[in-house]
C-alpha atoms as a PDB file:
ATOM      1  CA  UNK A   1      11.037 -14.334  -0.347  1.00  0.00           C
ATOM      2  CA  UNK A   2       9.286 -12.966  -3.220  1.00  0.00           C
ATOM      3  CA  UNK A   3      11.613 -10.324  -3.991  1.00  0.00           C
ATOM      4  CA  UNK A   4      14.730 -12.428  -3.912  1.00  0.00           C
ATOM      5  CA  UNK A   5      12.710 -14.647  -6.421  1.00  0.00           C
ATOM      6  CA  UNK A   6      12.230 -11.788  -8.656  1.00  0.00           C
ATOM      7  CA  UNK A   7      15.697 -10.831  -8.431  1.00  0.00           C
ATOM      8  CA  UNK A   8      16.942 -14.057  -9.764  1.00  0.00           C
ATOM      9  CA  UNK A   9      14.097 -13.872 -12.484  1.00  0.00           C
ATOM     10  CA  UNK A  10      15.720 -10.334 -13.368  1.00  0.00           C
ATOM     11  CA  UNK A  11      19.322 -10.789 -12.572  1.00  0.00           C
ATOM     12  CA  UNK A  12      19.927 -14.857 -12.818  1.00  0.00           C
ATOM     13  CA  UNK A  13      24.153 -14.594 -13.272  1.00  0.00           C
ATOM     14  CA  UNK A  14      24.097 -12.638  -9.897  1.00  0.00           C
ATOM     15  CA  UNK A  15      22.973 -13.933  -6.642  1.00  0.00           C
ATOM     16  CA  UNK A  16      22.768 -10.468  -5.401  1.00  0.00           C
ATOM     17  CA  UNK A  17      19.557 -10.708  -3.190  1.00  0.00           C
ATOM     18  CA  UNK A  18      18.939 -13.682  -0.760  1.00  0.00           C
ATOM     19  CA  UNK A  19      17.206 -14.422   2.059  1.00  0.00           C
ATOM     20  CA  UNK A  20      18.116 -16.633   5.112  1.00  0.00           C
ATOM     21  CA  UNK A  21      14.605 -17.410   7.466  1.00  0.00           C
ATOM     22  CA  UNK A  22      15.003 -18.095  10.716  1.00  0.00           C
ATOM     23  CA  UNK A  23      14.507 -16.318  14.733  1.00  0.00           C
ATOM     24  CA  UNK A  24      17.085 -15.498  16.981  1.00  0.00           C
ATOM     25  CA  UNK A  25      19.676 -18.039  16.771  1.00  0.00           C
ATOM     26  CA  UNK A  26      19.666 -17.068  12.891  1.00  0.00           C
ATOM     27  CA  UNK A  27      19.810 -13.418  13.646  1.00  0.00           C
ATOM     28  CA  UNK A  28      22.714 -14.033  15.977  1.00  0.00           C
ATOM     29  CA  UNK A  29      24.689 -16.265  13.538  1.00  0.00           C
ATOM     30  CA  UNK A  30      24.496 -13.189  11.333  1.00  0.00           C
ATOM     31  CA  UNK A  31      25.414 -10.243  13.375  1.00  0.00           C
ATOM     32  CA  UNK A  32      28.367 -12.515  14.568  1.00  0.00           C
ATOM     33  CA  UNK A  33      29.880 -13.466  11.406  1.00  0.00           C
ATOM     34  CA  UNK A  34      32.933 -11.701  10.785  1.00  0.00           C
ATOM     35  CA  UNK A  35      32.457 -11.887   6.816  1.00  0.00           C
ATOM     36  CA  UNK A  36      29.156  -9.735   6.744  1.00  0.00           C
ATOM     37  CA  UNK A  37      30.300  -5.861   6.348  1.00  0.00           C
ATOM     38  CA  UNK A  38      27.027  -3.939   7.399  1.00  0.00           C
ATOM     39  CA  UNK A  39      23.706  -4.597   9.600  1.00  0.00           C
ATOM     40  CA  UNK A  40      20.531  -2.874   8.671  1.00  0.00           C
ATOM     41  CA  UNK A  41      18.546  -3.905  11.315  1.00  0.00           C
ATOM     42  CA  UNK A  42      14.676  -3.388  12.383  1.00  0.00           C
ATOM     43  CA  UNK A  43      12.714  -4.482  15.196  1.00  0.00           C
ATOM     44  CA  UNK A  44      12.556  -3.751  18.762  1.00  0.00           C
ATOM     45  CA  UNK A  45      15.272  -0.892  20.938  1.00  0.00           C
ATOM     46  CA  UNK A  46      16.002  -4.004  23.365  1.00  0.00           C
ATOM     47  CA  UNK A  47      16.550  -6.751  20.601  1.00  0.00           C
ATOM     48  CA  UNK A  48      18.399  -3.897  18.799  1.00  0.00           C
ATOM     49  CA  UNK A  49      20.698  -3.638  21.872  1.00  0.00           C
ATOM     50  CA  UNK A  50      21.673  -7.272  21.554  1.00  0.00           C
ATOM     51  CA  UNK A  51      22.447  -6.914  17.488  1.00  0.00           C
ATOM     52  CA  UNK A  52      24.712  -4.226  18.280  1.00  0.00           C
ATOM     53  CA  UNK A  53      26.430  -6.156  20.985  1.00  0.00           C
ATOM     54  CA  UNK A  54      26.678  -9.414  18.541  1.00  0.00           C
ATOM     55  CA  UNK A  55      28.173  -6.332  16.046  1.00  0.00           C
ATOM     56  CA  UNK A  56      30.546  -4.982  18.544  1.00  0.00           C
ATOM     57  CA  UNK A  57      32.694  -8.298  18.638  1.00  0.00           C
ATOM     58  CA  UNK A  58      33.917  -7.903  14.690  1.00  0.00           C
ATOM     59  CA  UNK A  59      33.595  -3.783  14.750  1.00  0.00           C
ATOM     60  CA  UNK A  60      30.879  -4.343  12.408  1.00  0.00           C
ATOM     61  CA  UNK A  61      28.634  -0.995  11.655  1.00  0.00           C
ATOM     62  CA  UNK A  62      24.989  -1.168  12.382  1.00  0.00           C
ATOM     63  CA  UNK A  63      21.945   0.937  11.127  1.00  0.00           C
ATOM     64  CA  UNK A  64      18.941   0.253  13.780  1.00  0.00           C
ATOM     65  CA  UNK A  65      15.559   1.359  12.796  1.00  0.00           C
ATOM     66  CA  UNK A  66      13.325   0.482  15.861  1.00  0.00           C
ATOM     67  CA  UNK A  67       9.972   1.126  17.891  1.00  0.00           C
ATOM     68  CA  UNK A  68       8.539   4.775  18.008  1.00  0.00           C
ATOM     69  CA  UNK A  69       5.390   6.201  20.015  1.00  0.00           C
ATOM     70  CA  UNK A  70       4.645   8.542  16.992  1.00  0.00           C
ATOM     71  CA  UNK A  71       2.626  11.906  18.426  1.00  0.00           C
ATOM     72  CA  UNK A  72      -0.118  13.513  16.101  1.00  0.00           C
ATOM     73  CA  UNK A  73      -0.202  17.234  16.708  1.00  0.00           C
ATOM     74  CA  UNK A  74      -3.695  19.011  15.939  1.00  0.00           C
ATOM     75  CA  UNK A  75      -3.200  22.892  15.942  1.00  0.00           C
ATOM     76  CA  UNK A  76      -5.990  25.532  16.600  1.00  0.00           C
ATOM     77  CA  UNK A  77      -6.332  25.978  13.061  1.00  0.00           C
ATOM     78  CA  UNK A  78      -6.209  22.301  11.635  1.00  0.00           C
ATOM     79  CA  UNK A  79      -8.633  20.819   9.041  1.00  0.00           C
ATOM     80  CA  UNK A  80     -10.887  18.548  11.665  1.00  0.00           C
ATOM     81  CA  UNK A  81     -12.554  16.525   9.088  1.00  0.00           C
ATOM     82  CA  UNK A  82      -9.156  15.670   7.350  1.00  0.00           C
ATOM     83  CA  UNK A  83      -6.650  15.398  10.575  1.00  0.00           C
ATOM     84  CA  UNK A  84      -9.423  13.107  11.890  1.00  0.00           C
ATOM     85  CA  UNK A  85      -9.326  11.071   8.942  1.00  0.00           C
ATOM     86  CA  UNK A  86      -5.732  10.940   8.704  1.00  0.00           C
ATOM     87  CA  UNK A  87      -5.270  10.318  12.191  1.00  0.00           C
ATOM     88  CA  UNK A  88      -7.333   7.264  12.735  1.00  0.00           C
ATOM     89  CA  UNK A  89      -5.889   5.643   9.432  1.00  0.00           C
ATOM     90  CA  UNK A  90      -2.633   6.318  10.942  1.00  0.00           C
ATOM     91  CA  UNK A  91      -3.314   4.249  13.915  1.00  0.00           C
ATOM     92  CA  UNK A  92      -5.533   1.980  12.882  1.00  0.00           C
ATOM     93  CA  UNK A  93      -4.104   0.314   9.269  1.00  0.00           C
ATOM     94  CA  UNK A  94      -2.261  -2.577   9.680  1.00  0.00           C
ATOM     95  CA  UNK A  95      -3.855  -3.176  13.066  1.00  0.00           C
ATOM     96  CA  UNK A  96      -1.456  -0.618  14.010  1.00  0.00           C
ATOM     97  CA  UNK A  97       1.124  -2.331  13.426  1.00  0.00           C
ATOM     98  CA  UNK A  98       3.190   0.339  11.723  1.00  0.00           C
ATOM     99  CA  UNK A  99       6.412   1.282  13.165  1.00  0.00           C
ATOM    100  CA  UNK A 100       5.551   5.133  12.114  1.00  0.00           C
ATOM    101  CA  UNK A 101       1.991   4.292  13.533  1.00  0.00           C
ATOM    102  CA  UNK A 102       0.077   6.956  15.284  1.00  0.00           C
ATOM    103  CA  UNK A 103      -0.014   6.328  19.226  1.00  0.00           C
ATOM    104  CA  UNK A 104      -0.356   9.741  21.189  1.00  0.00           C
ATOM    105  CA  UNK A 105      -2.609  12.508  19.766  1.00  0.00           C
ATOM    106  CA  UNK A 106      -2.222  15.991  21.239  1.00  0.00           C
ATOM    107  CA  UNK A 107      -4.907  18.558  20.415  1.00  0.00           C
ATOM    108  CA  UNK A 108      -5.030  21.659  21.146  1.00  0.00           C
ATOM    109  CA  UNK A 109      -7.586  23.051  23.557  1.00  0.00           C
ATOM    110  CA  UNK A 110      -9.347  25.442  21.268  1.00  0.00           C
ATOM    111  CA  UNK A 111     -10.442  22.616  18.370  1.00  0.00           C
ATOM    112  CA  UNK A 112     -10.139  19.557  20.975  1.00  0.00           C
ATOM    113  CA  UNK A 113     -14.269  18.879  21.184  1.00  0.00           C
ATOM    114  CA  UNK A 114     -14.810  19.264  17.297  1.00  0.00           C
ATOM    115  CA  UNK A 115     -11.906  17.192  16.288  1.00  0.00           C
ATOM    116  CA  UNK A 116     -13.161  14.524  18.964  1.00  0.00           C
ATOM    117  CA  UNK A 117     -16.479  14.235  17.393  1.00  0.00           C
ATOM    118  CA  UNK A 118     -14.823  13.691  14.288  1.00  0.00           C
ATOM    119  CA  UNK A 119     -12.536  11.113  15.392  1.00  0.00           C
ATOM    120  CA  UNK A 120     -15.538   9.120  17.468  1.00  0.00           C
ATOM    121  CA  UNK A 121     -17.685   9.305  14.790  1.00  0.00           C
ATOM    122  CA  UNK A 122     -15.204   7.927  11.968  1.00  0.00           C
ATOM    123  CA  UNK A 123     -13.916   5.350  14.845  1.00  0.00           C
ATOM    124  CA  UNK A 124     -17.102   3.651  15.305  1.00  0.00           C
ATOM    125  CA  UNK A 125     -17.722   2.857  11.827  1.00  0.00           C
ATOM    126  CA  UNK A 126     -14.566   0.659  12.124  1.00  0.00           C
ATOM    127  CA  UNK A 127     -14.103  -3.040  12.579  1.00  0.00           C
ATOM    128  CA  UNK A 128     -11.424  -5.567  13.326  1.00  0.00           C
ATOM    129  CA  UNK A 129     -11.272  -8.597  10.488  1.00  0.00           C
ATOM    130  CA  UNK A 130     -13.277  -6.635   8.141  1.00  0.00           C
ATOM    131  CA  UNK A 131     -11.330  -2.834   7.404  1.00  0.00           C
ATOM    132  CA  UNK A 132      -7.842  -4.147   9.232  1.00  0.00           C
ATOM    133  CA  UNK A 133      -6.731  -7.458   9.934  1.00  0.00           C
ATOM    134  CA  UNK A 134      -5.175  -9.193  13.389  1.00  0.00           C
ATOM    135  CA  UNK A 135      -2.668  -8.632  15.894  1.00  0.00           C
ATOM    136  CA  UNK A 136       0.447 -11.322  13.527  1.00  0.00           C
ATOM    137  CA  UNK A 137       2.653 -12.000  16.649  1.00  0.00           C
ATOM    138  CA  UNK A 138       0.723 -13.794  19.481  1.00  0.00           C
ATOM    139  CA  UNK A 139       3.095 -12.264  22.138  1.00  0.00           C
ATOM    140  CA  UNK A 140       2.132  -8.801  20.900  1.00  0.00           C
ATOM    141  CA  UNK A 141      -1.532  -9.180  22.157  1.00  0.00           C
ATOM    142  CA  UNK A 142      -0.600  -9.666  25.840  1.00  0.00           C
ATOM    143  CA  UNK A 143       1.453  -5.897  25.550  1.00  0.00           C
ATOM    144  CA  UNK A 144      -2.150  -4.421  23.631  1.00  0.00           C
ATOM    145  CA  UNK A 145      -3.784  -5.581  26.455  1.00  0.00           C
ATOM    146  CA  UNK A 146      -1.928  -4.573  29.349  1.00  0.00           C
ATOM    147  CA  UNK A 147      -1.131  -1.236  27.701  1.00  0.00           C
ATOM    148  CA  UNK A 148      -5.541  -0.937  27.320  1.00  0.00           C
ATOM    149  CA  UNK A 149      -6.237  -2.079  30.644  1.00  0.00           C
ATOM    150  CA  UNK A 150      -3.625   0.391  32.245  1.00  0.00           C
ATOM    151  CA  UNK A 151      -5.307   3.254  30.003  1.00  0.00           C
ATOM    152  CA  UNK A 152      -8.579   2.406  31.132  1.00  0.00           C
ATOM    153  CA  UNK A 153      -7.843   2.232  34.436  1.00  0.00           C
ATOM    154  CA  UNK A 154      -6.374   5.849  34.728  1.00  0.00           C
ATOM    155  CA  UNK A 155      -7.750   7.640  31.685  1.00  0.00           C
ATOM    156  CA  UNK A 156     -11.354   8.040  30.227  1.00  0.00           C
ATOM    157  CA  UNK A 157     -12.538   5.164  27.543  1.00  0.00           C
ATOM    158  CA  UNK A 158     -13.728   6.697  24.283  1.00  0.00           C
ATOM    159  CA  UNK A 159     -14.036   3.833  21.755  1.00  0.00           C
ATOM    160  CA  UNK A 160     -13.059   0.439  22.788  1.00  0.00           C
ATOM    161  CA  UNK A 161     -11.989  -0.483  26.454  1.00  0.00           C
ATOM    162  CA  UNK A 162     -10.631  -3.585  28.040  1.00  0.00           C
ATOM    163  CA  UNK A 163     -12.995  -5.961  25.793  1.00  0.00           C
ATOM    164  CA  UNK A 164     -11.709  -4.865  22.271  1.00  0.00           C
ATOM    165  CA  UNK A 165      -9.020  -7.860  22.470  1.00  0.00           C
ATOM    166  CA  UNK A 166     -10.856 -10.984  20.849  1.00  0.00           C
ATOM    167  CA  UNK A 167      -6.610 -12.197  19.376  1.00  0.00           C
ATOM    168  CA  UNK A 168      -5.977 -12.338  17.508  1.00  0.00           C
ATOM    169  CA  UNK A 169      -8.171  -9.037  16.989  1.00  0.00           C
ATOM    170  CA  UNK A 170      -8.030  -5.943  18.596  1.00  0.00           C
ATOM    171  CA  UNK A 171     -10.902  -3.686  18.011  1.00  0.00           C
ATOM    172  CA  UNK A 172     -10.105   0.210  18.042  1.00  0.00           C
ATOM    173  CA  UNK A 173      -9.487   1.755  21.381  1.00  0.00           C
ATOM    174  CA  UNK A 174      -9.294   5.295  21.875  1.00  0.00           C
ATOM    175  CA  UNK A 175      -8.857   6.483  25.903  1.00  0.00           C
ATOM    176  CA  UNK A 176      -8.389  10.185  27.143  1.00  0.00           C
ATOM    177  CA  UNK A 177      -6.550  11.845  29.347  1.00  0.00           C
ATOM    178  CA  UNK A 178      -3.861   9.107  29.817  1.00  0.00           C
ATOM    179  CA  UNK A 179      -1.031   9.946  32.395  1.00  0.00           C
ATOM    180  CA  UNK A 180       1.887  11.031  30.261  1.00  0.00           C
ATOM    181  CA  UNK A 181       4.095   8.153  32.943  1.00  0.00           C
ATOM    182  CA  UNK A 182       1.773   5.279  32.228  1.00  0.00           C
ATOM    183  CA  UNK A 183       2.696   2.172  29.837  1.00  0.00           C
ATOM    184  CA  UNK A 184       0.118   3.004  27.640  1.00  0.00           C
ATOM    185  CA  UNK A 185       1.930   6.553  26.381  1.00  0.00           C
ATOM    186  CA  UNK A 186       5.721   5.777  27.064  1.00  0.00           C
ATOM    187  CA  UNK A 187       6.222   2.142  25.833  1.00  0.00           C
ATOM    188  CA  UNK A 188       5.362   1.222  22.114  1.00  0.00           C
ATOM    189  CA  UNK A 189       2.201  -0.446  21.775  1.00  0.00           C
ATOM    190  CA  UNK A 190       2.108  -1.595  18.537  1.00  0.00           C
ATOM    191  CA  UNK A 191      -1.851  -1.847  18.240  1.00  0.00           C
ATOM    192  CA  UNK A 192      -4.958  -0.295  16.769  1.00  0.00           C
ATOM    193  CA  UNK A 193      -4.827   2.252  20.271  1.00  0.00           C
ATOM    194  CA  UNK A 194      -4.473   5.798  21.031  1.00  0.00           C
ATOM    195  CA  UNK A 195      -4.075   7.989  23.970  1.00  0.00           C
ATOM    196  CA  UNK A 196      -5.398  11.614  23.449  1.00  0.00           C
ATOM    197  CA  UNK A 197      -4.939  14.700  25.465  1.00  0.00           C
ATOM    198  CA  UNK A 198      -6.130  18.201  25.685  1.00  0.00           C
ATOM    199  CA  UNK A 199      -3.257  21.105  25.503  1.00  0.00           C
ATOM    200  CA  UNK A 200      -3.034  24.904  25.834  1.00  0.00           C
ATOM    201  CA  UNK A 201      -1.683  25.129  22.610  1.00  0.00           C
ATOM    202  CA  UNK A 202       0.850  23.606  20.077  1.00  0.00           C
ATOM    203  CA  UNK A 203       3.680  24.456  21.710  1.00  0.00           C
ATOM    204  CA  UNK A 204       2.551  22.299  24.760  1.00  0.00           C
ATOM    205  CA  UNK A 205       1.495  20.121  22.297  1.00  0.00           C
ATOM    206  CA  UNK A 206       5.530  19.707  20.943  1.00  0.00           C
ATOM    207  CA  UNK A 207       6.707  19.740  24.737  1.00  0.00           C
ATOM    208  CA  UNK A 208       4.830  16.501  25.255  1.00  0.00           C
ATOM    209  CA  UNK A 209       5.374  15.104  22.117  1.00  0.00           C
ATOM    210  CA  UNK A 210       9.144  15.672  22.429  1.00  0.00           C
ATOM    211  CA  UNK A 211       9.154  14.102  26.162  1.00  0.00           C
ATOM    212  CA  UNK A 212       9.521  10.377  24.605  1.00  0.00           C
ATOM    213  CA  UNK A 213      12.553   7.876  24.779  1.00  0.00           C
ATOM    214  CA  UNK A 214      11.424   7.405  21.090  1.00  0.00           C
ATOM    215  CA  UNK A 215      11.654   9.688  18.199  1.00  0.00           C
ATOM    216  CA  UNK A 216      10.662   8.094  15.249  1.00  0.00           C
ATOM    217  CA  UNK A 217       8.218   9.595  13.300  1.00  0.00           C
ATOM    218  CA  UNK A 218       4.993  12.207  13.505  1.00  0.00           C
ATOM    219  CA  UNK A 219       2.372  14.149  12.590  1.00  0.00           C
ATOM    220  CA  UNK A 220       1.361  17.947  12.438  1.00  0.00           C
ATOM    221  CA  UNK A 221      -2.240  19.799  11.018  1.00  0.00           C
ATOM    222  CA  UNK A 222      -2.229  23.561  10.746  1.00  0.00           C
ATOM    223  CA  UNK A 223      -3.573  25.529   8.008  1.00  0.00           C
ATOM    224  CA  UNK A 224      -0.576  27.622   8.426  1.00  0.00           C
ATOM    225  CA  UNK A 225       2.477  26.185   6.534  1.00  0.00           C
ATOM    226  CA  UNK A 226       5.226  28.436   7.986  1.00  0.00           C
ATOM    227  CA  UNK A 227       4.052  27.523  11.677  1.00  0.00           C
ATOM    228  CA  UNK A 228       3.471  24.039  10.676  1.00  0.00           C
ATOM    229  CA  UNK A 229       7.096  23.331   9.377  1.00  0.00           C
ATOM    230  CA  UNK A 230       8.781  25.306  12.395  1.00  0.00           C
ATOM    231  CA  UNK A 231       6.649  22.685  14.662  1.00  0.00           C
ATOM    232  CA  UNK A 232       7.695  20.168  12.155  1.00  0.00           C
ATOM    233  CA  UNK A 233      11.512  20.709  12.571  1.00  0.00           C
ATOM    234  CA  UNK A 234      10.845  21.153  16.415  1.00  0.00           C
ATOM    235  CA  UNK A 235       9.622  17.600  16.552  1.00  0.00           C
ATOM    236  CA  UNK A 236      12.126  15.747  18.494  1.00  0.00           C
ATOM    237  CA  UNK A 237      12.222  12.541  15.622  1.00  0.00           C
ATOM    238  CA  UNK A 238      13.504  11.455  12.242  1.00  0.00           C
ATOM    239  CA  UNK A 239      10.805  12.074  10.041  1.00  0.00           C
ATOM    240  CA  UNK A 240       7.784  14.589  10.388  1.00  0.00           C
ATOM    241  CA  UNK A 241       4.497  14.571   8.008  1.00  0.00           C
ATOM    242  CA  UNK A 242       2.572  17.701   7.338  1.00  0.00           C
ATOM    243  CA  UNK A 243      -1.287  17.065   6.942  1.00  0.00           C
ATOM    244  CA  UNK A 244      -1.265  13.962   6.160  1.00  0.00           C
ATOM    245  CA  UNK A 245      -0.021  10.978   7.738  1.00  0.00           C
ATOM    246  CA  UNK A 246       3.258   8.440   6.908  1.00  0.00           C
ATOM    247  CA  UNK A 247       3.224  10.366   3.891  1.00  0.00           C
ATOM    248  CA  UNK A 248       7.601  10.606   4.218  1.00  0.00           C
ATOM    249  CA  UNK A 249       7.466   6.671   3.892  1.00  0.00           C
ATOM    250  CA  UNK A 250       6.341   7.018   0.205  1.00  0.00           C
ATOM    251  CA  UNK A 251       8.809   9.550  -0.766  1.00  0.00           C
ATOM    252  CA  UNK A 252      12.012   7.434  -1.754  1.00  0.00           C
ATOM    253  CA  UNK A 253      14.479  10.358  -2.223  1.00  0.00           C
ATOM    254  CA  UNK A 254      13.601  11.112   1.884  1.00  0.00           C
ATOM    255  CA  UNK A 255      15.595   9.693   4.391  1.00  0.00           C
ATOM    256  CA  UNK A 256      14.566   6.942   6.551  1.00  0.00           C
ATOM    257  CA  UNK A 257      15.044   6.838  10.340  1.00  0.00           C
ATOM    258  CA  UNK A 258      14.686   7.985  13.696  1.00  0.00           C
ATOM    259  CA  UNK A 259      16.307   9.472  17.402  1.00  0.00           C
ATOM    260  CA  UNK A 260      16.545   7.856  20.540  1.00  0.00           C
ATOM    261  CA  UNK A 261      15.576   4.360  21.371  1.00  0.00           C
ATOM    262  CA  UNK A 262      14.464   4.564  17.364  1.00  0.00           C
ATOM    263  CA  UNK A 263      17.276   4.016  16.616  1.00  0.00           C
ATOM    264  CA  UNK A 264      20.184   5.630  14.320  1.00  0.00           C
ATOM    265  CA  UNK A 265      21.436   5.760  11.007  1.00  0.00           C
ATOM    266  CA  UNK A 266      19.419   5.779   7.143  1.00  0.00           C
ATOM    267  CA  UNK A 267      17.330   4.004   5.283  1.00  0.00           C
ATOM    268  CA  UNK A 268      15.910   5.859   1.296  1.00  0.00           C
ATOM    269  CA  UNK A 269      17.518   8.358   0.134  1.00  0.00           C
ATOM    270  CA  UNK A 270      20.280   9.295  -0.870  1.00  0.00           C
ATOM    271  CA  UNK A 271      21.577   9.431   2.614  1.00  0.00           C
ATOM    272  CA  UNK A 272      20.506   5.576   2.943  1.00  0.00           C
ATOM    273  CA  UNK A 273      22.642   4.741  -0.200  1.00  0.00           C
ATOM    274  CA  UNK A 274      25.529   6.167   1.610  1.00  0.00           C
ATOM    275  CA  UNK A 275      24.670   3.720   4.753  1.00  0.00           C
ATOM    276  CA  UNK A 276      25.922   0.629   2.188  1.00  0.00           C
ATOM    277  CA  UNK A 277      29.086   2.763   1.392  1.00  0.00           C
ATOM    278  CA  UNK A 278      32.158   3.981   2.722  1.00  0.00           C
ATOM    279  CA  UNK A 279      34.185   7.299   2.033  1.00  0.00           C
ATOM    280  CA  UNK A 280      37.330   6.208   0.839  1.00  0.00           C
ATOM    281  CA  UNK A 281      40.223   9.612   0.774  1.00  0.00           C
ATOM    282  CA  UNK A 282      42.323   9.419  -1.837  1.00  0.00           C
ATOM    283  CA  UNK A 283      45.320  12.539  -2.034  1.00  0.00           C
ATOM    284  CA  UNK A 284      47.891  12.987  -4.943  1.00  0.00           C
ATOM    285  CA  UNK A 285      50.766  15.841  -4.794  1.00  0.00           C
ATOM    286  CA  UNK A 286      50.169  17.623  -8.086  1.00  0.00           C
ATOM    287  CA  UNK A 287      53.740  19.795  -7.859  1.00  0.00           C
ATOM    288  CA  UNK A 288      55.936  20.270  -5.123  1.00  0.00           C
ATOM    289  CA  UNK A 289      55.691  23.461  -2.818  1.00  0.00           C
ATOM    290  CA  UNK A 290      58.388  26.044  -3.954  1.00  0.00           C
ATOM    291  CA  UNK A 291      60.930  25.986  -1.324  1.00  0.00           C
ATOM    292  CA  UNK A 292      58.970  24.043   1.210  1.00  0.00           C
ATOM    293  CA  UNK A 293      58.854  20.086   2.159  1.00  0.00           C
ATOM    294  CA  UNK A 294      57.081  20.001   6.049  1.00  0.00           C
ATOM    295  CA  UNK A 295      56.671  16.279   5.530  1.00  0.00           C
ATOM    296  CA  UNK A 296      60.556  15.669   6.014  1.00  0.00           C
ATOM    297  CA  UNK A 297      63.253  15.802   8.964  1.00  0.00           C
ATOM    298  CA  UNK A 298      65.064  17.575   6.508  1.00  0.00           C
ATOM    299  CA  UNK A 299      63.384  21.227   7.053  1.00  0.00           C
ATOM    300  CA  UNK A 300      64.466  23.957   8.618  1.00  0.00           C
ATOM    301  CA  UNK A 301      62.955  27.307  10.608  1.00  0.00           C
ATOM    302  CA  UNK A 302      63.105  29.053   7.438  1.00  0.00           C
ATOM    303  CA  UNK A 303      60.363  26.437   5.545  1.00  0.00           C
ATOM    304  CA  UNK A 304      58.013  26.639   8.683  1.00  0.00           C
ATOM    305  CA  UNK A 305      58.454  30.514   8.738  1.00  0.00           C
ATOM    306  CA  UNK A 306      57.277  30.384   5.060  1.00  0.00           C
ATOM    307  CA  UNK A 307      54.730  27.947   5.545  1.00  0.00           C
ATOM    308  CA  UNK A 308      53.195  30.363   8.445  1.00  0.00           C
ATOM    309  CA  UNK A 309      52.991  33.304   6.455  1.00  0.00           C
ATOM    310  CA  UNK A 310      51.853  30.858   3.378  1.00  0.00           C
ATOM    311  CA  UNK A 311      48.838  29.651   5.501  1.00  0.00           C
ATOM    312  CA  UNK A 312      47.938  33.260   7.499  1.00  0.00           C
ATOM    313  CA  UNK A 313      47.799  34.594   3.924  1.00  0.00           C
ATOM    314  CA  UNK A 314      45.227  32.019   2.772  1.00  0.00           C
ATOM    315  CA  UNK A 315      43.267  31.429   5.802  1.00  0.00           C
ATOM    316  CA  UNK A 316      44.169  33.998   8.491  1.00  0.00           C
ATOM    317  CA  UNK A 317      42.023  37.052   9.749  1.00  0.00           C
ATOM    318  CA  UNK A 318      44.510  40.475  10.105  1.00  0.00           C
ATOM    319  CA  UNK A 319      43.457  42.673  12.591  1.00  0.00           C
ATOM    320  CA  UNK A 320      43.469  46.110  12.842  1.00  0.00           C
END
């Protein structure tokens, strides 16, 4: 609401930015109209799958930026101190409710006790209402808690358990060893939570991460910048962040987006300008072709014979 007030502040002959509140009635009276060109939607994969259907009656294209169960990689060589750091702000700001939040955190085996006592350590000195603030969607709360309890039940409890839910609050929950199957790893939880496991090494490390419905964002530490980006462009999502965390989100030339149920298409960039555009060809005949018109009825074997040799010439390969 804000913006669209400043744009009439800065722009007051041009109603180019409004707003229209509403919930899904609103959203539906949207996607349905024939006289809007382009959806850039964000929310959930399922309520995505109902835009796109609304979409689907008037052909109208869609860019759907949903959910993601972000990973956080932590390589044998990573900077504890600072991928702890960045990793709990990562899942814990906003009450982790961050899209590109940090949810799973693979470490691998060699630095997995050090970068735990790092991560307790700065975890305990956090509290709900006071360094984040609550859980905004009532509904949400119920998924925290069932995604907690079932992560409890089958993992180990690190920080947090089954009583960190006081809604609208959620206090920071950290649980080990998680089954990669349960609720609490495969569906988006959209809270200040984390599963962490132990792996043989990074490449483990990317085989897990990669084995998501979601691809979204993610995370990798390594001291070692050519391993680190070849992990990085392994990473089965739309975005990957190098020792730090979210850090592509505050780039604006970077592209915007994710894989999977995360959805497709662009937002930033200059690939998300091109989203609110379309390629239009446009072809004029400079000069005619000496002795050659293919576009009529009016050619003969001779023409096609020329335009043959014309076009090996150009773009053939001769053998020898």
């Amino acid at each position: 609401m804000r913006l669209a007030e400043l744009f009439r502040e800065s722009v007051p002959e041009h109603d180019v930015f409004q707003t229209v509140t509403g919930l899904g009635e609103t959203g539906a009276a949207l996607a349905g109209d024939p006289r809007v060109k382009k959806v850039a939607f964000t929310g959930s994969t399922a309520t995505a799958k109902r835009v796109m259907a609304a979409c689907a009656e008037n052909l109208t294209p869609i860019v759907a930026e949903c959910g993601g169960k972000d990973a956080f990689i932590v390589d044998a060589d990573a900077d504890l101190a600072a991928a702890a750091d960045a990793c709990l702000w990562g899942a814990m700001s906003n009450a982790g409710q961050t899209c590109v939040g940090v949810e799973r955190v693979y470490v691998v085996d060699a630095v997995y006790d050090g970068f735990m006592r790092e991560l307790t350590g700065r975890a305990a000195r956090l509290k709900a209402g006071e360094d984040y603030g609550p859980i905004t969607m009532p509904g949400q709360v119920d998924v925290i808690k069932r995604h907690i309890d079932d992560a409890v039940k089958a993992g180990r409890t690190v920080t947090g358990g089954s009583g960190a839910v006081r809604a609208p609050y959620v206090d920071p929950v950290i649980v080990e060893d998680v089954p990669e199957d349960s609720p609490a790893v495969r569906e988006e939880t959209f809270g200040p939570t984390i599963t962490v496991r132990r792996t043989r090494d990074a490449q483990e490390a990317l085989e897990l991460a990669n084995a998501s419905a979601y691809g979204l964002g993610g995370t990798i530490f390594s001291r070692n910048a050519r391993r680190a980006t070849e992990l990085a462009r392994l990473m089965r999502s739309g975005m990957t962040a190098i020792n730090s965390v979210i850090s592509f989100a505050g780039v604006p030339s970077l592209p915007f987006g994710g894989v999977g149920d995360s959805g497709f298409g662009r937002i930033h960039g200059a690939d998300g300008l091109r989203e609110f555009a379309r390629p239009k060809a446009i072809s004029r005949q400079r000069f005619a072709m000496p002795g050659m018109n293919i576009t009529s009825f009016n050619r003969g074997p001779a023409e096609l014979e020329r335009l043959v040799r014309l076009v090996t010439f150009l773009h053939g390969r001769r053998k020898r």
